[in-house]
N, C-alpha and C. Protein backbone atom coordinates (compact mmCIF):
# COMPACT_ATOMS: atom_id res chain seq x y z
N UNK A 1 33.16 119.90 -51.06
CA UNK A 1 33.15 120.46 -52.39
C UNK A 1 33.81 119.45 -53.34
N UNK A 2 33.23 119.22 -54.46
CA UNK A 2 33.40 118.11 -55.42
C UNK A 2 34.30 118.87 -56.39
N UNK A 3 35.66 118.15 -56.99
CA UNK A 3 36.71 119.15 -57.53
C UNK A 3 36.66 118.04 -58.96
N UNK A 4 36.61 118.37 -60.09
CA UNK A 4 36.67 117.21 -61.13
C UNK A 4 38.08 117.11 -61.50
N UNK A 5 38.55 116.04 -61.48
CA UNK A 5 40.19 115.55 -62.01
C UNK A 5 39.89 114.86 -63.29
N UNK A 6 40.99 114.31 -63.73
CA UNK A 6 40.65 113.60 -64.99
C UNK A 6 42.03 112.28 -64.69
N UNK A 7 41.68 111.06 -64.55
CA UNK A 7 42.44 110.07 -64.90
C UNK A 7 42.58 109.15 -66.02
N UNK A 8 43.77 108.58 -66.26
CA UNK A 8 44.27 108.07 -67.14
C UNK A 8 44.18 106.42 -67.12
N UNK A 9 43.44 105.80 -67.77
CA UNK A 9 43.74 104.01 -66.86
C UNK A 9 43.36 103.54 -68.34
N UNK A 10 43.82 102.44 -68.29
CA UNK A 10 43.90 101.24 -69.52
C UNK A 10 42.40 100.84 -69.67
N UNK A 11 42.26 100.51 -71.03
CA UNK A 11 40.58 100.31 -70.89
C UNK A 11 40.36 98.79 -70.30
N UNK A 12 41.00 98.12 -70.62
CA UNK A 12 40.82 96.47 -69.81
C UNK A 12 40.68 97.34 -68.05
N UNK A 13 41.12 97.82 -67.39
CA UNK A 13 40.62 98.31 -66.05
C UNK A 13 39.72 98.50 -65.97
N UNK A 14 39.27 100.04 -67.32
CA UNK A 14 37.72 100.42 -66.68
C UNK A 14 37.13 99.78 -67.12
N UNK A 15 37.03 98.78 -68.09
CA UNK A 15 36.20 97.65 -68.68
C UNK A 15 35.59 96.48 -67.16
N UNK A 16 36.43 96.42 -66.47
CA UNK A 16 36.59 95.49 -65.54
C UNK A 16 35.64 96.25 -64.16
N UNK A 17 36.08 97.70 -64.35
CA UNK A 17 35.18 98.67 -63.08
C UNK A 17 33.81 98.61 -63.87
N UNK A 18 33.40 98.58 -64.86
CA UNK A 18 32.31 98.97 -65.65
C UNK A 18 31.65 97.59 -65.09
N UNK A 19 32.29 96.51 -65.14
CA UNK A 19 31.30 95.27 -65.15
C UNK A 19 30.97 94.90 -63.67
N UNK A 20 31.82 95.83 -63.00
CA UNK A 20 31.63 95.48 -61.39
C UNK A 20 30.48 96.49 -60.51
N UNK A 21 30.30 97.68 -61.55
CA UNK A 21 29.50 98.50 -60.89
C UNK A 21 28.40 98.38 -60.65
N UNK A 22 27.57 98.86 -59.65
CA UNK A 22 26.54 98.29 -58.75
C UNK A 22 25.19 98.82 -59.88
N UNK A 23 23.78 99.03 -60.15
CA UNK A 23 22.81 99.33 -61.09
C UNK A 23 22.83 100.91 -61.06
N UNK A 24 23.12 101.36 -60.01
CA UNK A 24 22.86 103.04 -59.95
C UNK A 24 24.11 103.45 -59.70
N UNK A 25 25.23 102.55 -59.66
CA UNK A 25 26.26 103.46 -59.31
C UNK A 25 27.56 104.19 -60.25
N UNK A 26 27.61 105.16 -60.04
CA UNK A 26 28.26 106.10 -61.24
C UNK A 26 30.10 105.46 -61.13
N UNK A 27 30.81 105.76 -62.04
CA UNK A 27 32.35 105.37 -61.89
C UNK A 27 33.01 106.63 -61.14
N UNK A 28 32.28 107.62 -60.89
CA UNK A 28 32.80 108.79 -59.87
C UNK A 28 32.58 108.28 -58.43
N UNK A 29 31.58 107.52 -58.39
CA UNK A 29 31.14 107.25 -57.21
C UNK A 29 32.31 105.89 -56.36
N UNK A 30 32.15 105.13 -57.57
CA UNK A 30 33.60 104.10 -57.45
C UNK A 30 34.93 104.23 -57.24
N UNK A 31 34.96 105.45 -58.04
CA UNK A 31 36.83 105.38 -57.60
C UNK A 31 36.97 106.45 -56.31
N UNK A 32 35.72 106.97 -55.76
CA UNK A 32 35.83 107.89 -54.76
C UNK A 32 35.84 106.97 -53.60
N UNK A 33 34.92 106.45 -53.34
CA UNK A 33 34.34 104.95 -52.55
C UNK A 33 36.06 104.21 -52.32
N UNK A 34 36.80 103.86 -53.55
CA UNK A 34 38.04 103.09 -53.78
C UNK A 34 39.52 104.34 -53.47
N UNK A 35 39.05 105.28 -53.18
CA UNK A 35 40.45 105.69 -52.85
C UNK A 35 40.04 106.16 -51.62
N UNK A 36 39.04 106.13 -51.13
CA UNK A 36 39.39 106.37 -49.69
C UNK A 36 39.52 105.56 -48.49
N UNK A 37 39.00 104.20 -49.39
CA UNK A 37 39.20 102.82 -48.68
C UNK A 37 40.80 102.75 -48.45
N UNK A 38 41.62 103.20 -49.69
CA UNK A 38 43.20 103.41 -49.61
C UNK A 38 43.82 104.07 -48.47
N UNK A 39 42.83 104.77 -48.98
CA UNK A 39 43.84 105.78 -47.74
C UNK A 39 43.80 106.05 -46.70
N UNK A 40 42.91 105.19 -46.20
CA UNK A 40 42.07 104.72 -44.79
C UNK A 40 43.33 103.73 -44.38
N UNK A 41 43.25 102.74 -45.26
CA UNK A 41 44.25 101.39 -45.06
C UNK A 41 45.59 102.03 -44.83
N UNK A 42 46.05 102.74 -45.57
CA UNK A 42 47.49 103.35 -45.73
C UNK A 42 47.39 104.32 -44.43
N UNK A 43 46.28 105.41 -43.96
CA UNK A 43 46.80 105.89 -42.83
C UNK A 43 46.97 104.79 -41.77
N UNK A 44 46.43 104.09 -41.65
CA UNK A 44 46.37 103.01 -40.86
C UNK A 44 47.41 102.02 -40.46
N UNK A 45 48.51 101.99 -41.19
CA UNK A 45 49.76 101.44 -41.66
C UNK A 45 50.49 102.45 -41.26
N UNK A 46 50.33 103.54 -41.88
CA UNK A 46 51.56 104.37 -40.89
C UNK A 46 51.30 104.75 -39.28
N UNK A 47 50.02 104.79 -39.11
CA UNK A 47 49.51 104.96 -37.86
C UNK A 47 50.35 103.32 -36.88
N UNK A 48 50.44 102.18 -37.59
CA UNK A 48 50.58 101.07 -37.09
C UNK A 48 52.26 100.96 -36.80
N UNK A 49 52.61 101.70 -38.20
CA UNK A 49 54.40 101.55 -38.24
C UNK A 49 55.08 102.52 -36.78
N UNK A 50 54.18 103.41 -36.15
CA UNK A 50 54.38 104.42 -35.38
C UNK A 50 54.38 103.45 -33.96
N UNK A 51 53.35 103.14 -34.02
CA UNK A 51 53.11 102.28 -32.41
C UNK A 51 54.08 101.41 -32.71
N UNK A 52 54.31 100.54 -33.83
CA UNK A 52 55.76 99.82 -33.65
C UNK A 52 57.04 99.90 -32.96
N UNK A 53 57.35 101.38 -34.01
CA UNK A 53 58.46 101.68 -33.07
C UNK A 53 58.79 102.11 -32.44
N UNK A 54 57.35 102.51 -31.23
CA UNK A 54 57.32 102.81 -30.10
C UNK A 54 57.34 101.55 -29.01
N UNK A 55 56.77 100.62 -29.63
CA UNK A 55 56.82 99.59 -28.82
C UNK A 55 57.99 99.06 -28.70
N UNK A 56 58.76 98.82 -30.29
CA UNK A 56 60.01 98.44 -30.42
C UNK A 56 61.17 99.46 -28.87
N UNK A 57 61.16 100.00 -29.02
CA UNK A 57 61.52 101.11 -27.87
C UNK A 57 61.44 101.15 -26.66
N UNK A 58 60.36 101.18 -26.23
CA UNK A 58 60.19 100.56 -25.11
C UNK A 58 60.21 98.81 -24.47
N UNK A 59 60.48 97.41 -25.37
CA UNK A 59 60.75 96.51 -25.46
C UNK A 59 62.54 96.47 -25.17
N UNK A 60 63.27 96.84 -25.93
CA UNK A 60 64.57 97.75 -25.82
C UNK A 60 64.77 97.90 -24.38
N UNK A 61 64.12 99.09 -23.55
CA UNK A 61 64.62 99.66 -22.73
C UNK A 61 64.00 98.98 -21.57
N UNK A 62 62.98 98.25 -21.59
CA UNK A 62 62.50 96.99 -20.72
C UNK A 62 63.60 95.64 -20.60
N UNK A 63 64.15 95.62 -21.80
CA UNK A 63 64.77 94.54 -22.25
C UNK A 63 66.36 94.74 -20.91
N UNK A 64 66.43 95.92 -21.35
CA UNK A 64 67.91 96.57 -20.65
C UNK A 64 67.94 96.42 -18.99
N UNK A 65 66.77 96.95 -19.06
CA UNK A 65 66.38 96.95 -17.27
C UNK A 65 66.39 95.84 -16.54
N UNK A 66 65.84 94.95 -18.02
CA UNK A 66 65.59 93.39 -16.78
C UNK A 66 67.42 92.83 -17.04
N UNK A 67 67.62 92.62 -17.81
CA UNK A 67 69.51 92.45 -18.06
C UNK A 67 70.03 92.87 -16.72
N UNK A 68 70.25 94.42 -16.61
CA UNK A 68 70.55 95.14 -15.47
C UNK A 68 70.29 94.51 -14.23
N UNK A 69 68.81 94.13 -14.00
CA UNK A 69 68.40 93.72 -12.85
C UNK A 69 68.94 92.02 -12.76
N UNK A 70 69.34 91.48 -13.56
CA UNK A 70 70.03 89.76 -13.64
C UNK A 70 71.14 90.17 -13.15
N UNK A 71 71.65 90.89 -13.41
CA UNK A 71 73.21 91.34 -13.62
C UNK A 71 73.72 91.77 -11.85
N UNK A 72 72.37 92.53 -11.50
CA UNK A 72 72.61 92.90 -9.94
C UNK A 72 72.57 91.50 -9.08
């Protein structure tokens, strides 16, 4: 379901989206296309920051074990 918002942007922007848009393609179609590319990238980043510091974590407690095991 298509919900209409209304944004606010400097006209040098949409001047700049206007000259980039494809022959048939609407500026609804663009900034829809452009924010979900965002937020694709951005889940993706937190999805990435997660395995981090899981890895970070387990690197840690690998780290400890092999210490431990020098140590024996």
């Amino acid at each position: 379901m298509k919900v209409k918002t209304s944004v606010t942007l400097e006209a040098e922007v949409l001047n700049r989206i206007d000259g980039i848009l494809a022959e048939h393609e609407t500026r609804s179609a663009f900034f829809e296309s452009a924010v979900i590319q965002l937020a694709e990238k951005r889940e993706q980043e937190q999805r990435n920051l997660k395995d981090l510091e899981i890895l970070n974590a387990q690197a840690l407690a690998l780290n400890n074990e092999a210490l431990d095991n020098l140590t024996f």
